[in-house]
N, C-alpha and C. Protein backbone atom coordinates (compact mmCIF):
# COMPACT_ATOMS: atom_id res chain seq x y z
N UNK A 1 -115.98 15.25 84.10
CA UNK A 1 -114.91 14.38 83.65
C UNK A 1 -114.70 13.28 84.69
N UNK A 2 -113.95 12.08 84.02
CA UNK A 2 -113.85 11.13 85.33
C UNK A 2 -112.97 11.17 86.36
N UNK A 3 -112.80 10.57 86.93
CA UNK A 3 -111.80 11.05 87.78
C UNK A 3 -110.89 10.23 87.85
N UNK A 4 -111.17 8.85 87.50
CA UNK A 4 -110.27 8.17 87.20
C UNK A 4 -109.92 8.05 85.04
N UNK A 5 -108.88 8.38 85.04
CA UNK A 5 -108.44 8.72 83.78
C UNK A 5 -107.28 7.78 83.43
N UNK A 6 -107.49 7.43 81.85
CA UNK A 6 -106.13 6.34 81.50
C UNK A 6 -105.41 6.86 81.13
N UNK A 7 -103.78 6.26 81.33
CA UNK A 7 -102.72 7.07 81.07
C UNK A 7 -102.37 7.59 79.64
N UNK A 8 -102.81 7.35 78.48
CA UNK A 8 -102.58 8.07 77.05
C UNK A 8 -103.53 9.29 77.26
N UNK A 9 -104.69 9.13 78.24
CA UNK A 9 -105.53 10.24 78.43
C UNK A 9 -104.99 11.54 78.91
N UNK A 10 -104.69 11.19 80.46
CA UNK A 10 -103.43 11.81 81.20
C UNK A 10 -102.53 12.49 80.06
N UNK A 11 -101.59 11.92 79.38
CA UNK A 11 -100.95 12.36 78.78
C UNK A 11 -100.93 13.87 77.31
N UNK A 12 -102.21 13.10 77.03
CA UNK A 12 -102.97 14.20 76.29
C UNK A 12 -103.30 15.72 76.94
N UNK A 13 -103.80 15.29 78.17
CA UNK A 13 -104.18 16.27 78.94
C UNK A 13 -103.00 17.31 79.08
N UNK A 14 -102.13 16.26 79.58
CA UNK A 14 -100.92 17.37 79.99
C UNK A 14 -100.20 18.42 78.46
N UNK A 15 -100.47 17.56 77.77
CA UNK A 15 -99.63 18.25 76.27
C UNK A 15 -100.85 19.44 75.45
N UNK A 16 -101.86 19.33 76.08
CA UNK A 16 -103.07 20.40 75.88
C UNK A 16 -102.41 21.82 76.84
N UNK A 17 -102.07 21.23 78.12
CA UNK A 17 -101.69 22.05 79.51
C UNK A 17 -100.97 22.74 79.61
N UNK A 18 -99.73 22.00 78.74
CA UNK A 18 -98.70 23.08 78.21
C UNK A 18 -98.89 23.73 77.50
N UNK A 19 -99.44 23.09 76.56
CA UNK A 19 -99.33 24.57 75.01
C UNK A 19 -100.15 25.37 75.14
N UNK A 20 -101.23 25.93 76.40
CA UNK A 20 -101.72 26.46 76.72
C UNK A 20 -101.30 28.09 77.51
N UNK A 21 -100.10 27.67 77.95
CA UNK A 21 -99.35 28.20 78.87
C UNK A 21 -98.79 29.29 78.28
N UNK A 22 -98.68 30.88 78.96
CA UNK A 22 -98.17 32.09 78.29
C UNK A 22 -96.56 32.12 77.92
N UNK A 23 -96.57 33.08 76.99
CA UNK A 23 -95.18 33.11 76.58
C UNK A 23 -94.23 33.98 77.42
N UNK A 24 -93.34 33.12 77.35
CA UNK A 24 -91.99 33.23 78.80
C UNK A 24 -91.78 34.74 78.65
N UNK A 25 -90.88 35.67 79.63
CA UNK A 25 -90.75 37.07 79.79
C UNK A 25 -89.56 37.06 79.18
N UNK A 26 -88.67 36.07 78.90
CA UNK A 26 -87.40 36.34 78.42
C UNK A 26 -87.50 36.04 76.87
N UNK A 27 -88.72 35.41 76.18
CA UNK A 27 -89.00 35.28 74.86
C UNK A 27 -89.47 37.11 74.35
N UNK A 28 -90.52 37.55 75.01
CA UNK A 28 -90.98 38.34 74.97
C UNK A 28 -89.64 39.66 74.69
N UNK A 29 -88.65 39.49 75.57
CA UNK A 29 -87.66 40.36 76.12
C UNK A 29 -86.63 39.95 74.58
N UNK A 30 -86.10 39.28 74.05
CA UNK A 30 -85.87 38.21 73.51
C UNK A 30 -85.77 38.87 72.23
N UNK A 31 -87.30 38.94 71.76
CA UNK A 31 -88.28 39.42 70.11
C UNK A 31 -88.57 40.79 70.36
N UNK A 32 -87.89 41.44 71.49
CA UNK A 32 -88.38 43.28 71.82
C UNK A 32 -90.14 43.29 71.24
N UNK A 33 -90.74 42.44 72.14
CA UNK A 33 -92.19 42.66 72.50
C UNK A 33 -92.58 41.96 70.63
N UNK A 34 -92.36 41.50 70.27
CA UNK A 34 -93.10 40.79 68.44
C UNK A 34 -93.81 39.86 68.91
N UNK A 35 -93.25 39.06 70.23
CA UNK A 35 -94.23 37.65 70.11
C UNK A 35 -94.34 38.72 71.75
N UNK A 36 -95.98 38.68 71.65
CA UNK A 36 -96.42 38.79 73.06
C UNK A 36 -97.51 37.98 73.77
N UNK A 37 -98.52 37.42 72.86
CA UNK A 37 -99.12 36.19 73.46
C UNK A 37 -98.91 34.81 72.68
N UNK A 38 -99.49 33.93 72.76
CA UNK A 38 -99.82 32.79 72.38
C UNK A 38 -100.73 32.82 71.39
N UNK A 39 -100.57 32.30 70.35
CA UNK A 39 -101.88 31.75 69.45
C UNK A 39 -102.56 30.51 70.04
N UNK A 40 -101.81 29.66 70.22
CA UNK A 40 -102.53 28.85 71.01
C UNK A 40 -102.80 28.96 72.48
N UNK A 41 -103.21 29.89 73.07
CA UNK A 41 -103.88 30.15 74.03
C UNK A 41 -105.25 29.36 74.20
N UNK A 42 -105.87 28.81 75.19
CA UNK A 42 -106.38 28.57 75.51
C UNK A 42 -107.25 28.67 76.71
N UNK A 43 -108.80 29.03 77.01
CA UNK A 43 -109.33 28.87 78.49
C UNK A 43 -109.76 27.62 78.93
N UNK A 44 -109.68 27.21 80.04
CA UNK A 44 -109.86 26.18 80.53
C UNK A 44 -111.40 25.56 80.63
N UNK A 45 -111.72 26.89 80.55
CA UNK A 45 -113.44 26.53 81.05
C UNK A 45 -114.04 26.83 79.87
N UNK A 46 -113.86 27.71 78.76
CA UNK A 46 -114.83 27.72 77.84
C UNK A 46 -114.61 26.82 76.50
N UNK A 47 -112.79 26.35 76.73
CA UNK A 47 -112.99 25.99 75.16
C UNK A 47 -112.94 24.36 75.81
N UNK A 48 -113.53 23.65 74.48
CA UNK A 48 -113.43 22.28 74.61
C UNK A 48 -112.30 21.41 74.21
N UNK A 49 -111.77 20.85 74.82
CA UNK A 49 -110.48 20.15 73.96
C UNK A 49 -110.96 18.44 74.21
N UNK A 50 -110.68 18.15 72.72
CA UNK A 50 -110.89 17.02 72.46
C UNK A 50 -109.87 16.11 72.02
N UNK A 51 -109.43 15.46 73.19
CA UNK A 51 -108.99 13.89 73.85
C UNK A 51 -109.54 13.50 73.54
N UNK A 52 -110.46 12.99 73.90
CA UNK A 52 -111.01 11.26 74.13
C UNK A 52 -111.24 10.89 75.79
C-alpha cells in the first residue's frame, strides 16, 4: 500500500477499522451473552477490503 494516502482514502480506512473492532463487554453483559461476536469481523491480513 502507499504510504502516502488521500484523505477520502484515510477516511475509508478508518470506517473499515472500526467496524472491524470486537463487541464491547458491557454489550455482551447487556444481551446476557446473545450478541457475542461481530458479523462484521474482520482480519487484517487475509481479507481484502476494497477502498480504492
Amino acid at each position: 500500500m502507499a504510504a502516502r494516502k488521500s484523505s477520502p482514502r484515510k477516511i475509508r480506512l478508518m470506517k473499515k477499522q472500526k467496524q472491524a473492532a470486537a463487541v464491547p463487554a458491557w454489550i455482551i453483559l447487556r444481551t446476557k451473552r446473545s450478541v457475542r461476536t461481530n458479523p462484521k469481523r474482520r482480519a487484517w491480513r487475509q481479507t481484502d477490503v476494497e477502498v480504492g
